[in-house]
Protein backbone atom coordinates (compact mmCIF):
# COMPACT_ATOMS: atom_id res chain seq x y z
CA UNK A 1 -7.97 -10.77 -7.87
CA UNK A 2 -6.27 -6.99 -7.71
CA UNK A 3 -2.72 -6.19 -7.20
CA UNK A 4 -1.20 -6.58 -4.31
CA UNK A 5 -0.20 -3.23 -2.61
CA UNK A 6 2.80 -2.88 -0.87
CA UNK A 7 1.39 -0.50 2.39
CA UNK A 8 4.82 0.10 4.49
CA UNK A 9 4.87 3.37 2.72
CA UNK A 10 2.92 3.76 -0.52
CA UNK A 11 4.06 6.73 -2.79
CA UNK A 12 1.14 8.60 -4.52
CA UNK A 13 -1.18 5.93 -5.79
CA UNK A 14 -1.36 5.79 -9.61
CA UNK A 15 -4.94 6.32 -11.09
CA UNK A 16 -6.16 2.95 -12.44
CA UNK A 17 -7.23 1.72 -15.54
CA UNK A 18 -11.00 1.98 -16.60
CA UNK A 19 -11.90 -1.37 -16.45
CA UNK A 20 -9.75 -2.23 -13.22
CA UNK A 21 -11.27 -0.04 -11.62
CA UNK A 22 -14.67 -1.34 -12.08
CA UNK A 23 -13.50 -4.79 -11.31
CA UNK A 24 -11.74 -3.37 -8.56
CA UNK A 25 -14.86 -1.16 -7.33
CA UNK A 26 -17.01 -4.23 -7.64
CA UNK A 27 -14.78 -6.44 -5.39
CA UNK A 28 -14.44 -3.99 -2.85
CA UNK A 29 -18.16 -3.81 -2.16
CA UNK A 30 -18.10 -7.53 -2.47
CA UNK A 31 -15.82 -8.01 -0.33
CA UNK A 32 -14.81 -5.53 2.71
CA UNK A 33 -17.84 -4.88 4.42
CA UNK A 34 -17.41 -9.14 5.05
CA UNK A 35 -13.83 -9.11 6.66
CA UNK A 36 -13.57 -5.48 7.80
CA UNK A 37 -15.50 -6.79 10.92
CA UNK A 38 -14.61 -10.57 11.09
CA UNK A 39 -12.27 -12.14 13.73
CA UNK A 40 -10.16 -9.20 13.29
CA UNK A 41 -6.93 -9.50 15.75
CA UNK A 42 -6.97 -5.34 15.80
CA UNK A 43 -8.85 -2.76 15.47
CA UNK A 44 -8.54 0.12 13.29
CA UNK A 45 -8.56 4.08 13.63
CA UNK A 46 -8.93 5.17 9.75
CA UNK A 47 -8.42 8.46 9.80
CA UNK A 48 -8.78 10.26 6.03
CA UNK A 49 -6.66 13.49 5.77
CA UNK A 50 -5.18 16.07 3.72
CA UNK A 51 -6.05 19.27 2.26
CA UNK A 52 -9.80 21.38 1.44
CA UNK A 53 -11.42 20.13 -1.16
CA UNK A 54 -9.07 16.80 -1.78
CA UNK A 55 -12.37 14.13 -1.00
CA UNK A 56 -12.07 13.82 2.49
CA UNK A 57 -15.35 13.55 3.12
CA UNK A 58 -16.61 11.41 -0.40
CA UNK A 59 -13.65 8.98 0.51
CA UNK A 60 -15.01 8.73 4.19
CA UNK A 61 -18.95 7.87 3.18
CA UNK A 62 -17.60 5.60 0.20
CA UNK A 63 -15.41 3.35 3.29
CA UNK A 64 -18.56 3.80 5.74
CA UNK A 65 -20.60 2.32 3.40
CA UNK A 66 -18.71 -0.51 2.37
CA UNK A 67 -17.07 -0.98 5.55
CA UNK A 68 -20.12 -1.02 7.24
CA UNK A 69 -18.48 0.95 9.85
CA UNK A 70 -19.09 4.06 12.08
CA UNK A 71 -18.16 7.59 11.21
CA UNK A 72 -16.73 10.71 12.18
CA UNK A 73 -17.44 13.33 10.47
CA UNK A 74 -14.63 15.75 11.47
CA UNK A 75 -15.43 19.11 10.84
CA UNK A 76 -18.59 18.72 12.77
CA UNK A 77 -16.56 18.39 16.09
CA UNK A 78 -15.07 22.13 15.38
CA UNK A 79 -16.35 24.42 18.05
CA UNK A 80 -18.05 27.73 16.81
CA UNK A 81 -15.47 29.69 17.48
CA UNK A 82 -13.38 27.69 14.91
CA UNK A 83 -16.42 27.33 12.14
CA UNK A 84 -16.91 31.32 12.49
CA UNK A 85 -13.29 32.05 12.33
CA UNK A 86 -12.95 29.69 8.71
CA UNK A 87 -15.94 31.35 7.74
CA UNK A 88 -14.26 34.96 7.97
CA UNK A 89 -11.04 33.73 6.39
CA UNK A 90 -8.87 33.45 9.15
CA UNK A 91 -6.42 30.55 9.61
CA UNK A 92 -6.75 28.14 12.83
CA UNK A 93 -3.61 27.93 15.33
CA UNK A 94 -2.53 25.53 16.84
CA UNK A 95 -3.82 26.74 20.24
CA UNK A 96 -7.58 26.71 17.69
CA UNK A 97 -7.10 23.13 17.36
CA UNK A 98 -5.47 20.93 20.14
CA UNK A 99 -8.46 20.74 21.96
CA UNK A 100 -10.76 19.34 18.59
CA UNK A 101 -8.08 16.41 17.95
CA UNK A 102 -8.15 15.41 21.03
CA UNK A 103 -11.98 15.49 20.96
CA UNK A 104 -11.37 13.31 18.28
CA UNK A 105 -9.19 10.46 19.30
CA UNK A 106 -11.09 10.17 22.36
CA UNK A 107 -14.39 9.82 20.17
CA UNK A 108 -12.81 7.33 18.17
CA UNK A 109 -11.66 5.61 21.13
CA UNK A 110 -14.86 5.70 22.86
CA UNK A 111 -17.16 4.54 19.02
CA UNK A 112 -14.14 1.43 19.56
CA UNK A 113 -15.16 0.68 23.06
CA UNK A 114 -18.74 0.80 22.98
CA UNK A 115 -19.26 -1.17 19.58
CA UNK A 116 -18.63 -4.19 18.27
CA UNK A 117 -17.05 -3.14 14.84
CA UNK A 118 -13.38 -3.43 14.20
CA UNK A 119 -12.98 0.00 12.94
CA UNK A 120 -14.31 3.63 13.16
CA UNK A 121 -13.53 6.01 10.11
CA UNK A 122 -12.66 10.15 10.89
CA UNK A 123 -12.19 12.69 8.46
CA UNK A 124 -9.65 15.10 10.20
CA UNK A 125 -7.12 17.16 7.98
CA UNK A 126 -4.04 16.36 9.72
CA UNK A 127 -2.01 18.99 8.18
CA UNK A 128 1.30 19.16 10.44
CA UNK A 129 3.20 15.86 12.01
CA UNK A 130 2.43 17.32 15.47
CA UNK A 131 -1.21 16.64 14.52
CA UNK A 132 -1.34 13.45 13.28
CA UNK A 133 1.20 12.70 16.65
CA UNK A 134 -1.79 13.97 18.77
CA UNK A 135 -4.05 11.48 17.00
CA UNK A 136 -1.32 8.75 17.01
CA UNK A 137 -1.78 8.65 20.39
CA UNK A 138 -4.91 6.33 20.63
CA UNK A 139 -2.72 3.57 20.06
CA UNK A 140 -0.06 3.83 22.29
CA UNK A 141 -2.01 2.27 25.32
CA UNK A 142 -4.21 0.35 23.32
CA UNK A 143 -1.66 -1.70 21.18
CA UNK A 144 -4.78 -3.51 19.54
CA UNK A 145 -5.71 -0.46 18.11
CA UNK A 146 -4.08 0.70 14.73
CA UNK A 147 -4.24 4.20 13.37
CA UNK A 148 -3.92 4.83 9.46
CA UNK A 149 -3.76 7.60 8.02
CA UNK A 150 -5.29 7.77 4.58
CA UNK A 151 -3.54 11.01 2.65
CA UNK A 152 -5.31 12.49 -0.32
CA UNK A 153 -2.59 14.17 -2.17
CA UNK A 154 -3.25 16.28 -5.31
CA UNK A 155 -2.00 19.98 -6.41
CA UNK A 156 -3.12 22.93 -4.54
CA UNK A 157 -4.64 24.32 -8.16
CA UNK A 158 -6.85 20.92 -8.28
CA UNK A 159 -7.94 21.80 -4.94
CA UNK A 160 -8.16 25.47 -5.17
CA UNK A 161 -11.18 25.01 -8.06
CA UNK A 162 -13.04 22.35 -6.22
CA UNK A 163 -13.47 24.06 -3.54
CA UNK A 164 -14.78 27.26 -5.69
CA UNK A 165 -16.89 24.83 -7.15
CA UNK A 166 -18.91 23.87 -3.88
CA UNK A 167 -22.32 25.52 -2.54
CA UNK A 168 -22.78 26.88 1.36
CA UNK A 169 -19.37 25.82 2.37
CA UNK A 170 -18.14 27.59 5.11
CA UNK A 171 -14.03 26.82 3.45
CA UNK A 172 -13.63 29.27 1.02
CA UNK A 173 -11.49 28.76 -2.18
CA UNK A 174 -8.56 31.25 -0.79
CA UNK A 175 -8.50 28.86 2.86
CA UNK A 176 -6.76 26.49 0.66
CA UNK A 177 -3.79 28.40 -0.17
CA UNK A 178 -3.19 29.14 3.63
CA UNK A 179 -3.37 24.84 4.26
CA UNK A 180 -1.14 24.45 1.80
CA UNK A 181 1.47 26.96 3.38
CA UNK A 182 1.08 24.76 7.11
CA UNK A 183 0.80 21.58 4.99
CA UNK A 184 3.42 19.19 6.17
CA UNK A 185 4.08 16.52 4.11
CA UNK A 186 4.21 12.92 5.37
CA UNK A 187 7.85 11.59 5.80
CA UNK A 188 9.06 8.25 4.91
CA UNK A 189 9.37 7.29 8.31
CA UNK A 190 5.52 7.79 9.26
CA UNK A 191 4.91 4.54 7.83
CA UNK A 192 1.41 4.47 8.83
CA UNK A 193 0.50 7.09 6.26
CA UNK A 194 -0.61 5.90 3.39
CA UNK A 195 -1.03 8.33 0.70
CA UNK A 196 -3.83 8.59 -2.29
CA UNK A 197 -3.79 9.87 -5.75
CA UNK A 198 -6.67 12.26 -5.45
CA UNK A 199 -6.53 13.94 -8.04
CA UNK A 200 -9.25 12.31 -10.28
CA UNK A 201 -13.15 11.90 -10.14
CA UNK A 202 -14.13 11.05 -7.30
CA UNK A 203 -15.32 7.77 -7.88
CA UNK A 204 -11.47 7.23 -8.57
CA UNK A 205 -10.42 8.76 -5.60
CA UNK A 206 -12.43 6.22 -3.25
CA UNK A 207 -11.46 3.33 -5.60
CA UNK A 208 -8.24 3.54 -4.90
CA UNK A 209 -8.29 4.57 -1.29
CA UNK A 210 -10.50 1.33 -1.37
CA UNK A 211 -7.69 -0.64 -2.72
CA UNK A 212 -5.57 0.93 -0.10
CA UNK A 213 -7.74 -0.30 2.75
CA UNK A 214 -8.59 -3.71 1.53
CA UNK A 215 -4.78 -4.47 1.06
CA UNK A 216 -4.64 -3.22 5.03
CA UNK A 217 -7.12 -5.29 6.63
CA UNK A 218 -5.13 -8.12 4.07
CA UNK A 219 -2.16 -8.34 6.14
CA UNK A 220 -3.56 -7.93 9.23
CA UNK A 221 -5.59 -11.63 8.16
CA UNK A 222 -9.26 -10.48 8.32
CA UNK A 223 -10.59 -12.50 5.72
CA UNK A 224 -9.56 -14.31 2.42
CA UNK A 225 -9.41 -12.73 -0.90
């Protein structure tokens, strides 16, 4: 049986032990998929954020497929305009992205409405408060809903050489520099962001975002661990 995690407001998770973590990766698998959709009394809006190149997208498939649960791929719902403008190296605005959120929530809403799972998963990165507020938003007249906010926190030079490291990408390594600069930081008072350590393999990474999860759907009495 893992630790228990105290979710109100998790610092940076610590990267685990070798051998918890493979007993911890093995009861995951065991174990969420089985409770993540069972006589839930909410339903959940996991949405996995942060920075370029910090595992949103490893973190989302890893929950997806152990969750059993749909998923958003985020970047896909970018217009053109916004993939051609990353491509040449030029920042989003604001006024760039209000409009893809909001596509967003309301496709989370609408994957909650029209299935029978307890959850949907979205990769969005969620860089500034007024973002993740715009998000937020899903629950406000649907108080069985819950949004979480899974931050993947590591050092902008981590970041910086895994995104040089990937192949026909349109985020270039230099894109993460400028996120950085309109990163805002969650605040203690956002207590549903829970935040990551992501900066180690990435099979570490969606260990402990697993453990993060599982402890979640826990307290909200899913299933029995």
């Amino acid at each position: 049986m893992m630790d228990t995690i105290a979710v109100d407001h998790l610092p940076p998770t610590p990267p685990s032990e070798s051998a918890r973590e493979k007993h911890g990766a093995d009861h995951i698998e065991d174990t969420m998929a089985s409770v993540a959709n069972r006589g839930a009394e909410h339903k959940h809006i996991w949405v996995i954020t942060g920075p370029a190149g910090c595992g949103k997208t490893s973190v989302a498939e890893f929950l997806h497929q152990t969750l059993d649960l749909p998923y958003l791929e985020g970047d896909s719902y970018h217009t053109p305009e916004n993939i051609k403008k990353m491509a040449e190296g030029t920042p989003l605005t604001d006024a760039d992205r209000w409009d893809w959120l909001i596509l967003l929530r309301e496709q989370a809403l609408q994957t909650l409405r029209s299935t029978s799972n307890a959850g949907v998963i979205v990769t969005c990165s969620a860089l500034k408060r007024k973002y993740r507020d715009v998000l937020r938003i899903a629950s406000y007249h649907h108080p069985e809903i819950l949004v979480h906010f899974l931050y993947l926190n590591a050092t902008e030079a981590v970041l910086m050489d895994r995104v040089r490291a990937r192949q026909n990408h349109y985020m270039k390594d230099y894109m993460v520099h400028s996120q950085f600069e309109s990163l805002e930081a969650p605040q203690r008072d956002e207590v549903d962001v829970l935040a990551v350590d992501a900066s180690g393999t990435s099979k570490e990474v969606q260990r402990l975002a697993g453990k993060v999860v599982e402890e979640i759907l826990r307290q909200d009495g899913v299933g029995s661990f």
